[in-house]
Structure formats: C-alpha cells, structure tokens
C-alpha atoms as a PDB file:
ATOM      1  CA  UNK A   1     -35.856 -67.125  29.335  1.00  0.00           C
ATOM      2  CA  UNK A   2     -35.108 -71.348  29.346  1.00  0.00           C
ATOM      3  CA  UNK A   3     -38.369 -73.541  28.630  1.00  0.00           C
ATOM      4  CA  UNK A   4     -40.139 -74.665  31.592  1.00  0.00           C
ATOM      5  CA  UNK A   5     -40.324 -78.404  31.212  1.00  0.00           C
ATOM      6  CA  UNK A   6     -43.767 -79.597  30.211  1.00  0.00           C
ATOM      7  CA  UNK A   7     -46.043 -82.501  32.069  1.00  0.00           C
ATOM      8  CA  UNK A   8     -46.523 -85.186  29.842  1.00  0.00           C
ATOM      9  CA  UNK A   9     -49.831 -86.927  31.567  1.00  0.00           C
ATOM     10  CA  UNK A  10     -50.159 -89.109  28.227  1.00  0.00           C
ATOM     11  CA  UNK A  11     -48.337 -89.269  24.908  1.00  0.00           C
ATOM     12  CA  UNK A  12     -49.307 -87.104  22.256  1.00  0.00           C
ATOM     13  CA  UNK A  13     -51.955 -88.604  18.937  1.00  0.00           C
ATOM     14  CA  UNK A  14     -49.886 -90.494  17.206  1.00  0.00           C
ATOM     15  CA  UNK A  15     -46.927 -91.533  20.238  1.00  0.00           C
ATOM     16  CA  UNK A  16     -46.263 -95.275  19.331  1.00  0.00           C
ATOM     17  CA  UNK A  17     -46.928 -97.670  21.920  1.00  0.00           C
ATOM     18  CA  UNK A  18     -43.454 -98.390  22.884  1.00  0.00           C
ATOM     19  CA  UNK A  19     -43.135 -94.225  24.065  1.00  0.00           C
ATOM     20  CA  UNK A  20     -44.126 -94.820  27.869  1.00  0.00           C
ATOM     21  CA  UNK A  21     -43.840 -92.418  30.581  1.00  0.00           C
ATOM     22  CA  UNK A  22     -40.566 -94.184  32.206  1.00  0.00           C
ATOM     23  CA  UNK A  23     -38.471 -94.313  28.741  1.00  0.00           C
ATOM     24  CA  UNK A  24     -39.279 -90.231  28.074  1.00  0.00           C
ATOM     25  CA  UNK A  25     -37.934 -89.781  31.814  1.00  0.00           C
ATOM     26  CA  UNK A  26     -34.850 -92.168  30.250  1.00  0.00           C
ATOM     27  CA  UNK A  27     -34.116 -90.355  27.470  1.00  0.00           C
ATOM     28  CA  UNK A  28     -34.015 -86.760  29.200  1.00  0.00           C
ATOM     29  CA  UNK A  29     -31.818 -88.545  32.034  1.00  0.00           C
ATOM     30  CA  UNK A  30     -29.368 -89.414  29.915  1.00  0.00           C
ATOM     31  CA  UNK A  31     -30.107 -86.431  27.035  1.00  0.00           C
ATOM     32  CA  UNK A  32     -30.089 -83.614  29.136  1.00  0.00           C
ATOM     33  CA  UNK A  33     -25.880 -83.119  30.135  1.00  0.00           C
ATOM     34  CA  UNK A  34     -25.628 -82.435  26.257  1.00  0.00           C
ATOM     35  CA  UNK A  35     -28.065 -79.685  26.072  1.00  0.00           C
ATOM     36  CA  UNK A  36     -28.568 -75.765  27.495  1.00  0.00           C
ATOM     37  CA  UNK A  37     -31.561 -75.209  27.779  1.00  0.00           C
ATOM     38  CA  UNK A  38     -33.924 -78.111  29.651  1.00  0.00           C
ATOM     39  CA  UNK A  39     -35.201 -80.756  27.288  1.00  0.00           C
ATOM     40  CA  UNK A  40     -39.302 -81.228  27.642  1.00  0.00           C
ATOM     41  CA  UNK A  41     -41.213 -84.272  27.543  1.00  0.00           C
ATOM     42  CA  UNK A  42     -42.435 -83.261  24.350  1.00  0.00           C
ATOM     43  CA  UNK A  43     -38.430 -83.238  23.197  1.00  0.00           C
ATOM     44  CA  UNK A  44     -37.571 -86.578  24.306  1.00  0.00           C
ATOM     45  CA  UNK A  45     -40.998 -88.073  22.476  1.00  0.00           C
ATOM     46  CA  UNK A  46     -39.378 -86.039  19.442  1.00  0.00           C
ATOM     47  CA  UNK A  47     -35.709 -87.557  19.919  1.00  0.00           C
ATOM     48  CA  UNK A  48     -37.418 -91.330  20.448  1.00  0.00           C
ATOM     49  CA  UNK A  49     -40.030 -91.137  17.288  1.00  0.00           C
ATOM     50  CA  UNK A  50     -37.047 -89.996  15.802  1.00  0.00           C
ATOM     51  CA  UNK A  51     -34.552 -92.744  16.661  1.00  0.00           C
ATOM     52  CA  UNK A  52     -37.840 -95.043  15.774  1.00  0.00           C
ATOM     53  CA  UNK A  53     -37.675 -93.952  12.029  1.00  0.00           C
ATOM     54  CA  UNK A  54     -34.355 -94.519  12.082  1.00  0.00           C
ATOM     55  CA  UNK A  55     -33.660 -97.721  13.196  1.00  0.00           C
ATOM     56  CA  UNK A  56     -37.144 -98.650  11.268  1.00  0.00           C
ATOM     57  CA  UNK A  57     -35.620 -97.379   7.919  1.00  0.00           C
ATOM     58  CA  UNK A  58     -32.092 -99.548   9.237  1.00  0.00           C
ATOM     59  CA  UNK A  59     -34.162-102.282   9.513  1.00  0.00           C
ATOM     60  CA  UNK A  60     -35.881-102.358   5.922  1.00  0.00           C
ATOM     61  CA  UNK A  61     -33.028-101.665   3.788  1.00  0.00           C
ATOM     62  CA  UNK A  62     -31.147-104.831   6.069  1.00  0.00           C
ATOM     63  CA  UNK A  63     -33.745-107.520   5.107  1.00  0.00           C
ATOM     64  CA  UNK A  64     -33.446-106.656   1.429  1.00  0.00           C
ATOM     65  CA  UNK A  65     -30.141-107.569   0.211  1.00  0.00           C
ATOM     66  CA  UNK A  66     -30.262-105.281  -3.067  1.00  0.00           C
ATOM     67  CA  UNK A  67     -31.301-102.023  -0.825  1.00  0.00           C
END
C-alpha cells in the first residue's frame, strides 16, 4: 500500500529556520518524478536537513585551506 502524504502544519523540533512550508512543496515538486512511492513532507524536510549538512560540511573544510 503507497504512503499517504503527510500535512506538515509546522516543521518538526529541530527544522532549521530556512525549512519553510513553500521550499518542502519545492523540493517534492521537483523530487517526486525520481521516486515510486509519494515523497511526504516529512521526506523532503529529511532530503533538505540533509543537503544542509552537506553543503555546511562543504563549506568548513573550504575556508580552511589545510582541510
């Protein structure tokens, strides 16, 4: 049986501020073609904390020149 997409009415303890409502709807937009079964709210927070850490951890190990 596919997941029922869930209603995000606010981010989840611990969403950073930059997570709104209109970039989760974004990110299953464009997110979704690649997938089976629907993506939830709750996966596209996932996918964007995710991309976060990433780009974070990109971002540290660029401003120090021996990392």
């Amino acid at each position: 049986m596919p997941r029922q997409p869930d209603r995000m009415t606010r981010p989840p303890p611990g969403t950073p501020v930059w997570i709104d409502k209109a970039l989760v709807e974004q990110t299953i937009a464009v997110w979704q073609r690649y997938y089976r079964e629907p993506l939830t709210e709750a996966d596209a927070v996932e996918m964007l904390i995710s991309v976060g850490n990433l780009v974070s951890l990109l971002g540290r190990s660029h401003q120090h020149p021996d990392g």
